[in-house]
Every structure is written in C-alpha cells, then in structure tokens.
C-alpha atoms as a PDB file:
ATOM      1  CA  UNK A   1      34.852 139.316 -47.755  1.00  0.00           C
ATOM      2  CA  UNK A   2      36.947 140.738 -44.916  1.00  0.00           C
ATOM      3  CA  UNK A   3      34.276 140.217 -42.286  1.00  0.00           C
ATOM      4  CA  UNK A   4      34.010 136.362 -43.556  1.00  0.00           C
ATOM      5  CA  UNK A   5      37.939 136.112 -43.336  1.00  0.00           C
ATOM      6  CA  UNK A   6      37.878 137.139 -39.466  1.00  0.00           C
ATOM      7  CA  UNK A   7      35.053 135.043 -38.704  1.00  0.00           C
ATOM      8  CA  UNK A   8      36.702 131.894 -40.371  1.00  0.00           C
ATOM      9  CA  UNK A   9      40.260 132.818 -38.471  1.00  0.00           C
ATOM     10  CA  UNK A  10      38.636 133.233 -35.442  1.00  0.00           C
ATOM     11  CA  UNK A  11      36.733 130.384 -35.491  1.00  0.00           C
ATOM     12  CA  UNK A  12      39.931 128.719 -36.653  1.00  0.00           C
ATOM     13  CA  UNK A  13      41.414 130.202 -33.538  1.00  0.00           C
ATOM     14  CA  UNK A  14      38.764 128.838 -31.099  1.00  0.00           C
ATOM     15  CA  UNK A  15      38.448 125.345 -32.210  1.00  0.00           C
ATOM     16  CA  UNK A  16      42.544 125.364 -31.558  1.00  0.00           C
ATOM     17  CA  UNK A  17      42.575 126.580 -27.992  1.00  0.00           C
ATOM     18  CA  UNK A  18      39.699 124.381 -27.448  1.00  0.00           C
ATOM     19  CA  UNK A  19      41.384 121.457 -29.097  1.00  0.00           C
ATOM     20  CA  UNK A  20      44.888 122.133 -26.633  1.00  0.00           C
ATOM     21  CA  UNK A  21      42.815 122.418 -23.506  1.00  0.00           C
ATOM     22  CA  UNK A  22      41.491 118.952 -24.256  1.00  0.00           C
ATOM     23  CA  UNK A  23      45.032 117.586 -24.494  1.00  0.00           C
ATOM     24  CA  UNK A  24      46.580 119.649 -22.086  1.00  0.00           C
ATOM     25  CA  UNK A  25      46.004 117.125 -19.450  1.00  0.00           C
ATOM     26  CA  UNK A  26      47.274 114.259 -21.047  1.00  0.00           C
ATOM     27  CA  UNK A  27      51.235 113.763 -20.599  1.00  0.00           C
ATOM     28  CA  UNK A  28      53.214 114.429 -17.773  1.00  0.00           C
ATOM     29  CA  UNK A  29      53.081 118.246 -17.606  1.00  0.00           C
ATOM     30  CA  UNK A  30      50.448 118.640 -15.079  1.00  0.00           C
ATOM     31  CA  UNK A  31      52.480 116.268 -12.517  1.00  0.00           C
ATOM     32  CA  UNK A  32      55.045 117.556 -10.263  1.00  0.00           C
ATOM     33  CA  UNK A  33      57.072 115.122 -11.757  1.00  0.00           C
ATOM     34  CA  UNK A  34      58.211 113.352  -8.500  1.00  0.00           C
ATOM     35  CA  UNK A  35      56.819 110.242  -7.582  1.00  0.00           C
ATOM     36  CA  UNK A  36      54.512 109.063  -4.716  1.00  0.00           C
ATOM     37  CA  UNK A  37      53.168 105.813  -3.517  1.00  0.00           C
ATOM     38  CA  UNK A  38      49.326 105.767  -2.980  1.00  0.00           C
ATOM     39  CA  UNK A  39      47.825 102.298  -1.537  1.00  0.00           C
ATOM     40  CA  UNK A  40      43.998 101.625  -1.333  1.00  0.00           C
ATOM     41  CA  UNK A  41      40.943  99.846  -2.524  1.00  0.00           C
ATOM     42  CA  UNK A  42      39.614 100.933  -5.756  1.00  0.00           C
ATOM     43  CA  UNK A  43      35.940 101.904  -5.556  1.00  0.00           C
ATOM     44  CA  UNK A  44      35.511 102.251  -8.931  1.00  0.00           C
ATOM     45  CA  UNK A  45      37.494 101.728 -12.683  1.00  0.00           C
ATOM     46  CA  UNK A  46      36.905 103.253 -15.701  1.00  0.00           C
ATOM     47  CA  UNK A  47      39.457 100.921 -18.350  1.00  0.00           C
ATOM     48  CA  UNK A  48      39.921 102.223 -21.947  1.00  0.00           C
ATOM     49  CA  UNK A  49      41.105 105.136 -24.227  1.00  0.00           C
ATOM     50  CA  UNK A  50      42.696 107.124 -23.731  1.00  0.00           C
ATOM     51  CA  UNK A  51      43.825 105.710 -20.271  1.00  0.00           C
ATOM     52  CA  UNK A  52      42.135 103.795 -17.744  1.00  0.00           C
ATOM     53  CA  UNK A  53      40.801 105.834 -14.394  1.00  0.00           C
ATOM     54  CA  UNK A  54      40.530 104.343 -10.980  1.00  0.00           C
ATOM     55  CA  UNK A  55      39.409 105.559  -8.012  1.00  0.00           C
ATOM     56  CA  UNK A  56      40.784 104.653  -4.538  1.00  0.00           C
ATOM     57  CA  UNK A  57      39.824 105.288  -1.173  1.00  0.00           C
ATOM     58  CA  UNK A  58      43.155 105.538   0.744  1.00  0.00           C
ATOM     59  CA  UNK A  59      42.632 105.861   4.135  1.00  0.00           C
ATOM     60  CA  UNK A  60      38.908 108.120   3.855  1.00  0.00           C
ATOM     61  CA  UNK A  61      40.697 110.154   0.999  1.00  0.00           C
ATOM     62  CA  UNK A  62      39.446 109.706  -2.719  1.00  0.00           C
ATOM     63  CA  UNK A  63      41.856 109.999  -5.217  1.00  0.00           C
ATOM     64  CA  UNK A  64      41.967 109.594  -9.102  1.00  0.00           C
ATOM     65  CA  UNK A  65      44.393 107.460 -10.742  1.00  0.00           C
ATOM     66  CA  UNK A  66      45.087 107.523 -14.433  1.00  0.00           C
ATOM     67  CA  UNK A  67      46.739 104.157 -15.406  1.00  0.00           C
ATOM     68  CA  UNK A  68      47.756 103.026 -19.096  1.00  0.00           C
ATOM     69  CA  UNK A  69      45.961 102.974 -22.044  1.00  0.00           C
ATOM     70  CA  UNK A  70      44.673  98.741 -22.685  1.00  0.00           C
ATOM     71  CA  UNK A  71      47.596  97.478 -24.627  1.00  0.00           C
ATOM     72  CA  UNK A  72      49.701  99.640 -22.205  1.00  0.00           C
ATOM     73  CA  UNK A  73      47.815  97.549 -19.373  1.00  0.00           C
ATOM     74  CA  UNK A  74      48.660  94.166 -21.209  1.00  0.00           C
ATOM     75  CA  UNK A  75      51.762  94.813 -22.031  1.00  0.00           C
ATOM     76  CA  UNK A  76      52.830  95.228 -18.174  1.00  0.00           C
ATOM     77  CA  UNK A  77      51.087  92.232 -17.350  1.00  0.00           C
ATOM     78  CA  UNK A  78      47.277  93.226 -16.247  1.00  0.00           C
ATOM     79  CA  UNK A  79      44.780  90.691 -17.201  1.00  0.00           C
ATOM     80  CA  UNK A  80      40.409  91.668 -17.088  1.00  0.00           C
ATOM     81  CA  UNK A  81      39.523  91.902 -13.303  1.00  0.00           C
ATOM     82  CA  UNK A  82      42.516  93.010 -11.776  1.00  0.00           C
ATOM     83  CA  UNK A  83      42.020  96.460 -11.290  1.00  0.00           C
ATOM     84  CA  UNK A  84      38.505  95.452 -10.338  1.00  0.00           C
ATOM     85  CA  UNK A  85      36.310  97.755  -7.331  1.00  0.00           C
ATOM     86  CA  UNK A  86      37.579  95.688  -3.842  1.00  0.00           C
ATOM     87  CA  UNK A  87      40.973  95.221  -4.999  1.00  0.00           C
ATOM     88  CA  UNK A  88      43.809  96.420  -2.975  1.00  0.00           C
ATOM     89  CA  UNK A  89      46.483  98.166  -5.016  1.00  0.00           C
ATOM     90  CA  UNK A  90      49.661 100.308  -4.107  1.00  0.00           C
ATOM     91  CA  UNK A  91      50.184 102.692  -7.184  1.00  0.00           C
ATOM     92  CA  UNK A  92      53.874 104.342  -7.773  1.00  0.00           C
ATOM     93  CA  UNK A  93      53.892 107.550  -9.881  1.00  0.00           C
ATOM     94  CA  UNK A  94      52.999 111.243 -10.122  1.00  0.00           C
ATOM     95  CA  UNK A  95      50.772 113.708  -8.478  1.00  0.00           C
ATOM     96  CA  UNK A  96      49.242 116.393  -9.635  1.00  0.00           C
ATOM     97  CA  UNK A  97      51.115 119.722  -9.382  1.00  0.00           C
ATOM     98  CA  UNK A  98      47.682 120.743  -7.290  1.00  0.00           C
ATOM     99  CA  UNK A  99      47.767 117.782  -4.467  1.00  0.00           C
ATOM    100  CA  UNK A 100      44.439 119.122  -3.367  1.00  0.00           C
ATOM    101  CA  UNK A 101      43.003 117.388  -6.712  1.00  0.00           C
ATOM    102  CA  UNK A 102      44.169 113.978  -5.255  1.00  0.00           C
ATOM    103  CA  UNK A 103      44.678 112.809  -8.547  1.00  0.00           C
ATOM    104  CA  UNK A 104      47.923 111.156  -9.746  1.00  0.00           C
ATOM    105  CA  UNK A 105      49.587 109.142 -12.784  1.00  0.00           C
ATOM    106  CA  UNK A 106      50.642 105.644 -12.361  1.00  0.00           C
ATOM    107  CA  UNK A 107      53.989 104.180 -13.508  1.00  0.00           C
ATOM    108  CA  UNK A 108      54.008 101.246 -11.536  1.00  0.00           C
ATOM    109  CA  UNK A 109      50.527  99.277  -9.771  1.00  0.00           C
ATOM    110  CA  UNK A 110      51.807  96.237  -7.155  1.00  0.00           C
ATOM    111  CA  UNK A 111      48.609  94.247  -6.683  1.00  0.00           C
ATOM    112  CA  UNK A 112      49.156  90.974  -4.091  1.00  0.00           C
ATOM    113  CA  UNK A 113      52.885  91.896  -4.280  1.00  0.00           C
ATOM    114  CA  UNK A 114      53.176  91.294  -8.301  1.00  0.00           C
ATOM    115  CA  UNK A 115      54.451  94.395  -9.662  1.00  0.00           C
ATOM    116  CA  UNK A 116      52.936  95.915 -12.750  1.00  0.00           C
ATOM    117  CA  UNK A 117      55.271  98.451 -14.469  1.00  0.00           C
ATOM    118  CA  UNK A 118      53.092 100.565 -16.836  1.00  0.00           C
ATOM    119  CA  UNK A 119      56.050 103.015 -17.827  1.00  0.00           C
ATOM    120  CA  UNK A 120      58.911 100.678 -16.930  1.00  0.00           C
ATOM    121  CA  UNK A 121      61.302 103.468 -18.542  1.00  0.00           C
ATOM    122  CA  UNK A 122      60.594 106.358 -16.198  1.00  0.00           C
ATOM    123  CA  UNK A 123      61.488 106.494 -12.936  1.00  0.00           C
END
C-alpha cells in the first residue's frame, strides 16, 4: 500500500512541475520588464491561443514576438491580414530577460502609423 502511495504522490508531483514549466513562460516574468521598440517585416505569424507569434526580421536579426491572444487582437483594433508575412510593423514592449533569445512581448504594434495598443494599461 505504501509503495502505491509514493508512486501516486510522485507521479502527482511530476505532472505538477511539468504542468508549471508549461506556464512558466506565459506572463510577464520572463521579461526584463522594460520596454523596447523592435521594427521589421514579419516573415511569418502564427495567430491564436494562447497568443499570437510573429516573427520579424529586423535588420538580418530574427526575433519572436508574442502578441495578444484573438479577442485581445480585436479588441485593440487588428482586423485578419494585418499582421500578415511582408508587413512592416514597429512593436513596443518587453524583452526577454535573455536578449540573446531575441524574443519579446508586445504591448503596443504601430502598423502604417495606426497604433494598436494590445495592453493599453501597462506601460
């Protein structure tokens, strides 16, 4: 009975680190929590849950952009198409704590200078 106990707890155990490391990037924790301003072409755009993912070449560099989630997208204003591969963007927000991952969060996207403020409450 003992030996079933320990296997259940530390399966138990498992599935719950496993379970944070999945969320752990999700948030603002693994930002450095000041902001940047990143312009670029997208090469590529990944839109959906649990947030959208672009990639933009800005000058020769690659970098990974998390934007909102689709109603998050709507609600600041971005219709289908606009964060579409060829599209010019400049994208306000957070870096990652590692800048060597080139990967950031967006707050704010200006696309043909209309702003798009994703998390108009953060600054």
């Amino acid at each position: 009975m003992r030996f079933g106990l320990a296997k259940i707890c530390l399966a138990v155990a498992v599935l719950s680190l496993s379970a944070a490391a999945g969320f752990a990037h999700h948030g603002w924790r693994w930002t450095t929590g000041d902001n940047i301003e990143l312009t670029g072409v997208i090469t590529e755009a990944k839109l959906g849950n649990p947030h959208g993912v672009v990639k933009v070449d800005a000058e020769g560099e690659i970098w990974t952009v998390e934007v909102g989630q689709p109603w998050r997208n709507e609600r600041a204003g971005l219709k289908d198409g606009d964060l579409a591969p060829g599209t010019e963007a400049t994208f306000i927000g957070e870096p990652s704590a590692d800048i060597a991952e080139r990967l950031m969060k967006a707050e704010n996207i200006i696309i043909g200078g209309q702003e798009y403020p994703l998390y108009p409450d953060r600054d």
